[in-house]
N, C-alpha and C. Protein backbone atom coordinates (compact mmCIF):
# COMPACT_ATOMS: atom_id res chain seq x y z
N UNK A 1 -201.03 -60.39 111.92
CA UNK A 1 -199.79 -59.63 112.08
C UNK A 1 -200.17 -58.22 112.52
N UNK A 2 -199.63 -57.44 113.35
CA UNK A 2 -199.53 -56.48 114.19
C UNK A 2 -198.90 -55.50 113.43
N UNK A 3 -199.85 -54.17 113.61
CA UNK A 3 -198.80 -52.96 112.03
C UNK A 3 -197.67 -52.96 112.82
N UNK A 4 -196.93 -53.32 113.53
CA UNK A 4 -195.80 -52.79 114.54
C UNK A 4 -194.85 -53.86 113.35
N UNK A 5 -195.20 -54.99 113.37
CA UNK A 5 -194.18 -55.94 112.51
C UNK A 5 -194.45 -55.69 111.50
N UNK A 6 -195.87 -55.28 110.57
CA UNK A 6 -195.73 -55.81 109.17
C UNK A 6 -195.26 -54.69 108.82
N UNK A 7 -194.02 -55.47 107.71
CA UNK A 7 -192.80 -54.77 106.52
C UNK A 7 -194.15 -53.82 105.87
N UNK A 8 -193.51 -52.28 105.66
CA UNK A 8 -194.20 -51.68 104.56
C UNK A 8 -193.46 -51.98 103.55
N UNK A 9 -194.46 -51.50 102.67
CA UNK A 9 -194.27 -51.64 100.62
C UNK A 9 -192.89 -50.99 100.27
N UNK A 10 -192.99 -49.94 101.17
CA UNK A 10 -191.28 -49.02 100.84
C UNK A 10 -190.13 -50.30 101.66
N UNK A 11 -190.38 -50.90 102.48
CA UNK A 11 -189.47 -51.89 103.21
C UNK A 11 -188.82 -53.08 102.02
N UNK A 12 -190.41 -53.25 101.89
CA UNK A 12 -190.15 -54.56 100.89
C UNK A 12 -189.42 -54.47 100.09
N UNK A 13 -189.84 -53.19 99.18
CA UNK A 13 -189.26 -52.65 98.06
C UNK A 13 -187.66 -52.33 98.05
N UNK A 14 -186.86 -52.19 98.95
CA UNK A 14 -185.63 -51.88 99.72
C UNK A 14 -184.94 -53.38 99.53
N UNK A 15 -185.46 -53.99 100.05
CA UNK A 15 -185.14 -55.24 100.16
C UNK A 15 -184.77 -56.18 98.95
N UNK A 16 -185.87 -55.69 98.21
CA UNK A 16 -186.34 -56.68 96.74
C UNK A 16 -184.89 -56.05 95.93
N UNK A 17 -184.84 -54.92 95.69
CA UNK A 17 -183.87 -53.73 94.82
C UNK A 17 -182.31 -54.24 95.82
N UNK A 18 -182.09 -55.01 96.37
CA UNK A 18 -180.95 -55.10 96.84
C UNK A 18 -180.37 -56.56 96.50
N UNK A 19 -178.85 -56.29 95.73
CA UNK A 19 -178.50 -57.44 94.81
C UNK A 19 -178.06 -58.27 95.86
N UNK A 20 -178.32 -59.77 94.95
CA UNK A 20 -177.79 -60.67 96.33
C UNK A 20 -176.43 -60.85 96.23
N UNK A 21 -176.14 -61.83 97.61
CA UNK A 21 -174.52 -61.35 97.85
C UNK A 21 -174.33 -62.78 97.82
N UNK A 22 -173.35 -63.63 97.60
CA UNK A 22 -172.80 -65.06 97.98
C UNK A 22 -172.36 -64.93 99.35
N UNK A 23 -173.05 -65.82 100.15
CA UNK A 23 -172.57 -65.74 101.33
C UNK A 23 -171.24 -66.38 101.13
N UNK A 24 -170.98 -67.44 100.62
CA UNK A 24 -169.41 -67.67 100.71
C UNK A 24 -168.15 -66.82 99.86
N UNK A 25 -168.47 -65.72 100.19
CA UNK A 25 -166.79 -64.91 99.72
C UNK A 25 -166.80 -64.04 100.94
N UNK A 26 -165.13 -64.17 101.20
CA UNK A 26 -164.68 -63.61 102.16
C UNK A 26 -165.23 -62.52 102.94
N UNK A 27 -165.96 -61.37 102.20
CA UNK A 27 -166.16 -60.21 102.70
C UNK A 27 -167.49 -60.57 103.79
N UNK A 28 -168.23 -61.62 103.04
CA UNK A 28 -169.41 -62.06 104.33
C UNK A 28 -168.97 -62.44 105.31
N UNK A 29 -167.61 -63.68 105.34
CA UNK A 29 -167.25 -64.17 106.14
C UNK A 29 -166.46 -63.17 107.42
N UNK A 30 -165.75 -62.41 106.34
CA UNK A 30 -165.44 -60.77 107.48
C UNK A 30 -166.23 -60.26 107.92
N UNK A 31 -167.57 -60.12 107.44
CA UNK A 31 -168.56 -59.60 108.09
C UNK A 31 -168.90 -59.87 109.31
N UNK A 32 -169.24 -61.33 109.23
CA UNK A 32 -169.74 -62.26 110.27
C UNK A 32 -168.87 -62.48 111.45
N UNK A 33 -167.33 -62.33 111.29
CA UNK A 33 -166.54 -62.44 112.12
C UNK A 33 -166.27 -61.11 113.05
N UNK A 34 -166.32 -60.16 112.33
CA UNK A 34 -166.49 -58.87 113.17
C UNK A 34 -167.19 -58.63 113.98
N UNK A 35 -168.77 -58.94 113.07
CA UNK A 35 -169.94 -59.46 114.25
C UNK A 35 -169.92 -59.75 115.50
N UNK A 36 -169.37 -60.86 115.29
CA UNK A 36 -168.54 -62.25 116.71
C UNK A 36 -167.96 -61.55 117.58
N UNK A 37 -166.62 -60.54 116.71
CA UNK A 37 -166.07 -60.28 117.77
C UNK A 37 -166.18 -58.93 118.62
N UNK A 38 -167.58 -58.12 117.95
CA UNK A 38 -167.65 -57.16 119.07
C UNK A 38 -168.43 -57.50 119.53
N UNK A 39 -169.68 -58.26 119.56
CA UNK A 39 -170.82 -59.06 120.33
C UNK A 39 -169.84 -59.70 121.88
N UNK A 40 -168.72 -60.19 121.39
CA UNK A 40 -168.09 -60.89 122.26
C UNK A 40 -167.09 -60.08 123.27
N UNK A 41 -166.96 -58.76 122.60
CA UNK A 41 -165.66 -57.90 122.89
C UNK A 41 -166.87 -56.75 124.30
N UNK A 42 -168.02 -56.89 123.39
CA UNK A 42 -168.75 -56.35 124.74
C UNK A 42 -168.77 -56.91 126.18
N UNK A 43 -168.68 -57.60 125.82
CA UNK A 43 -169.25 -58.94 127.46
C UNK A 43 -167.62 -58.74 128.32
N UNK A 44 -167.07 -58.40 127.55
CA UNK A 44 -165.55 -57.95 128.35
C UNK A 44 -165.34 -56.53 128.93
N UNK A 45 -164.75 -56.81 130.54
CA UNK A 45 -164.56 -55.66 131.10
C UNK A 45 -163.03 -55.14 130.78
N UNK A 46 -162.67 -53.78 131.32
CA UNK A 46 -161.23 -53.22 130.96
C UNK A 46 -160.06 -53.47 131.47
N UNK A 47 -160.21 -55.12 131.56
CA UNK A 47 -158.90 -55.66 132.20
C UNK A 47 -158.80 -56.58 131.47
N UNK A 48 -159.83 -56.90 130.46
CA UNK A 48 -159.33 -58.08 129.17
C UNK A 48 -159.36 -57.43 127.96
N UNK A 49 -158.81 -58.31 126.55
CA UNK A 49 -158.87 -58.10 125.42
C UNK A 49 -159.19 -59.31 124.86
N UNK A 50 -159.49 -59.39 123.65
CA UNK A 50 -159.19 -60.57 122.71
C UNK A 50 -158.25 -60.91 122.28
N UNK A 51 -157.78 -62.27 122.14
CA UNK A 51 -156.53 -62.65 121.94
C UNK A 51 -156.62 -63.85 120.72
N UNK A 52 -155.77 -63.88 120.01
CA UNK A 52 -156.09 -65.12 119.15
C UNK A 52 -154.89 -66.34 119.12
N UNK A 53 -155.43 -67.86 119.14
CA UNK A 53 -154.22 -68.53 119.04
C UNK A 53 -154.06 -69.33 117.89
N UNK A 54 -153.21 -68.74 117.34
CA UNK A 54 -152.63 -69.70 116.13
C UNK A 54 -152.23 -70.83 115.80
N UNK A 55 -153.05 -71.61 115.48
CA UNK A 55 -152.27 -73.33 115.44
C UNK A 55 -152.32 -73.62 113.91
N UNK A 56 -150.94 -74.32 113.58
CA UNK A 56 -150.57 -74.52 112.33
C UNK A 56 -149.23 -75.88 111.97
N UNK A 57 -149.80 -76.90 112.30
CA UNK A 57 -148.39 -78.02 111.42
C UNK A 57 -148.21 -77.91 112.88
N UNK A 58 -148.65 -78.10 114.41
CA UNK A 58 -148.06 -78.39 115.27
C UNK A 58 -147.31 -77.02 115.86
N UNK A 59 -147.37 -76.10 115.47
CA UNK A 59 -146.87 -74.71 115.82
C UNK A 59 -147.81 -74.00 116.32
N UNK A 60 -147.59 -73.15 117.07
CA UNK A 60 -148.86 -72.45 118.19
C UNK A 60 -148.25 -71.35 118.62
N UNK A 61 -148.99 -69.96 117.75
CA UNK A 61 -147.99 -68.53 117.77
C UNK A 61 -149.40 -67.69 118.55
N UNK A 62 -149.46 -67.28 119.79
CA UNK A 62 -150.83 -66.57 120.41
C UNK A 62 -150.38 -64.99 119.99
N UNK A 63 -151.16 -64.19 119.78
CA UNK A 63 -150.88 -62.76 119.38
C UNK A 63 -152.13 -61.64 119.55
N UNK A 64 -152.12 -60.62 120.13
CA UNK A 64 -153.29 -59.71 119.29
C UNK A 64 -153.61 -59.47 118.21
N UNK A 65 -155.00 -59.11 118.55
CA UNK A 65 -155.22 -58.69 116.90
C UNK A 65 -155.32 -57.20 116.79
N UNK A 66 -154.66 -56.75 115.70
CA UNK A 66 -154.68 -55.00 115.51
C UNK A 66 -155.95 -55.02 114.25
N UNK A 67 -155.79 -55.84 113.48
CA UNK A 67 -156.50 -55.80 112.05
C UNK A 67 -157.27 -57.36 111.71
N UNK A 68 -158.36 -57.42 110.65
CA UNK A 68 -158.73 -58.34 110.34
C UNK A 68 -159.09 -57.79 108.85
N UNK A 69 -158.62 -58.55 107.87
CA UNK A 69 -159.12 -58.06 106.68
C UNK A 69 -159.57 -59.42 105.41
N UNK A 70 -159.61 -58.97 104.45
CA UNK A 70 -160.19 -59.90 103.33
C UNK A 70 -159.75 -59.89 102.34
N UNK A 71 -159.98 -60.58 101.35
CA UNK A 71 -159.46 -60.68 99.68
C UNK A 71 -160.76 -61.38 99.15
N UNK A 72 -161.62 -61.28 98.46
CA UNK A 72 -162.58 -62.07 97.73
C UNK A 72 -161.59 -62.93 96.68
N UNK A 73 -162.00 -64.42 96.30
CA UNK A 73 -163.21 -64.74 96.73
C UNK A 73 -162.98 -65.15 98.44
N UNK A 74 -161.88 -65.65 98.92
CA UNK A 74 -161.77 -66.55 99.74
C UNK A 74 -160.81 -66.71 100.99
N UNK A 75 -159.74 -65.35 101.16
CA UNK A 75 -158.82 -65.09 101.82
C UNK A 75 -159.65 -64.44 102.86
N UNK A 76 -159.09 -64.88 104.28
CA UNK A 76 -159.30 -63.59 105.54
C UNK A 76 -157.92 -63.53 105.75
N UNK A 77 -157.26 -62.91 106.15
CA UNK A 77 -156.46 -62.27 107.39
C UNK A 77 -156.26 -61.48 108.44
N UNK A 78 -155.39 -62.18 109.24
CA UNK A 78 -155.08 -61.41 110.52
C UNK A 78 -154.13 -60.07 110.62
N UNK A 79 -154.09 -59.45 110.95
CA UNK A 79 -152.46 -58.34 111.32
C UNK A 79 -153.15 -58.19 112.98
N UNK A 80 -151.51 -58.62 113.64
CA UNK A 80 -151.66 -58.50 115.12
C UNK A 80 -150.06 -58.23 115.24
N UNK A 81 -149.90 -58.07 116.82
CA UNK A 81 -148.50 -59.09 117.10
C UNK A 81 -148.60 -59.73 118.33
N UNK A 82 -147.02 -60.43 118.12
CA UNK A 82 -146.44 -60.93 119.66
C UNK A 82 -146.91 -60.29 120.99
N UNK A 83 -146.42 -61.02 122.15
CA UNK A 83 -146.74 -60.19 123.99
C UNK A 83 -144.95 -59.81 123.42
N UNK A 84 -144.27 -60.04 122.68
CA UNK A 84 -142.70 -59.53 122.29
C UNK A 84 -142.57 -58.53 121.14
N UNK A 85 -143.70 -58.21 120.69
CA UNK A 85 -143.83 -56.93 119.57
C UNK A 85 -144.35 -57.28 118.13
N UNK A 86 -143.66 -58.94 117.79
CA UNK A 86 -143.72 -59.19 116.49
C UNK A 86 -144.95 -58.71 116.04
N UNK A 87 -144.25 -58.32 114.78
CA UNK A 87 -145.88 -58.36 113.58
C UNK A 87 -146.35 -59.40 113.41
N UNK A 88 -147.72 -59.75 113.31
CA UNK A 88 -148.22 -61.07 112.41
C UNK A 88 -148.63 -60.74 111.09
C-alpha cells in the first residue's frame, strides 16, 4: 500500500469513535436519495428539471419536487406541486 492510500491512526481513529447508524431508517434512505438526485440533477442542462411521477391504486399525479424530507424510523416524503400549482 502506497502512503497516498494508507488511512492514518488519526483517520482510523475518526472512524472507529463514530456511532453506527442503521442503514434502514429513513434519514439514510434520505440521504441516499439526495445523493441520486444531485448526481443526477448535474448531468442536466438549464432547460430541464427533475420531475417525479406518482403512481398509486392506478392513479398517476406527475409534479415537482420543492422538498424531500423524513420521519425515522421509516417515512420519506415529498412536498412539490402540480404544472397547475397544486401542493403535494
Amino acid at each position: 500500500m502506497d502512503m497516498l492510500n494508507k488511512p492514518t491512526e488519526q483517520a482510523k481513529s475518526a472512524v472507529m469513535q463514530q456511532p453506527e447508524v442503521d442503514q434502514n431508517l429513513a434519514s439514510e434512505f434520505h440521504k441516499r436519495i439526495m445523493e441520486m438526485i444531485l448526481d443526477f440533477e448535474r448531468e442536466l442542462d438549464e432547460e430541464h428539471e427533475i420531475g417525479v411521477k406518482l403512481v398509486n391504486f392506478g392513479q398517476t399525479v406527475q409534479f415537482n419536487i420543492t422538498g424531500i424530507g423524513y420521519y425515522n424510523p421509516s417515512l420519506i416524503h415529498f412536498h412539490g406541486q402540480t404544472e397547475q400549482g397544486t401542493r403535494i
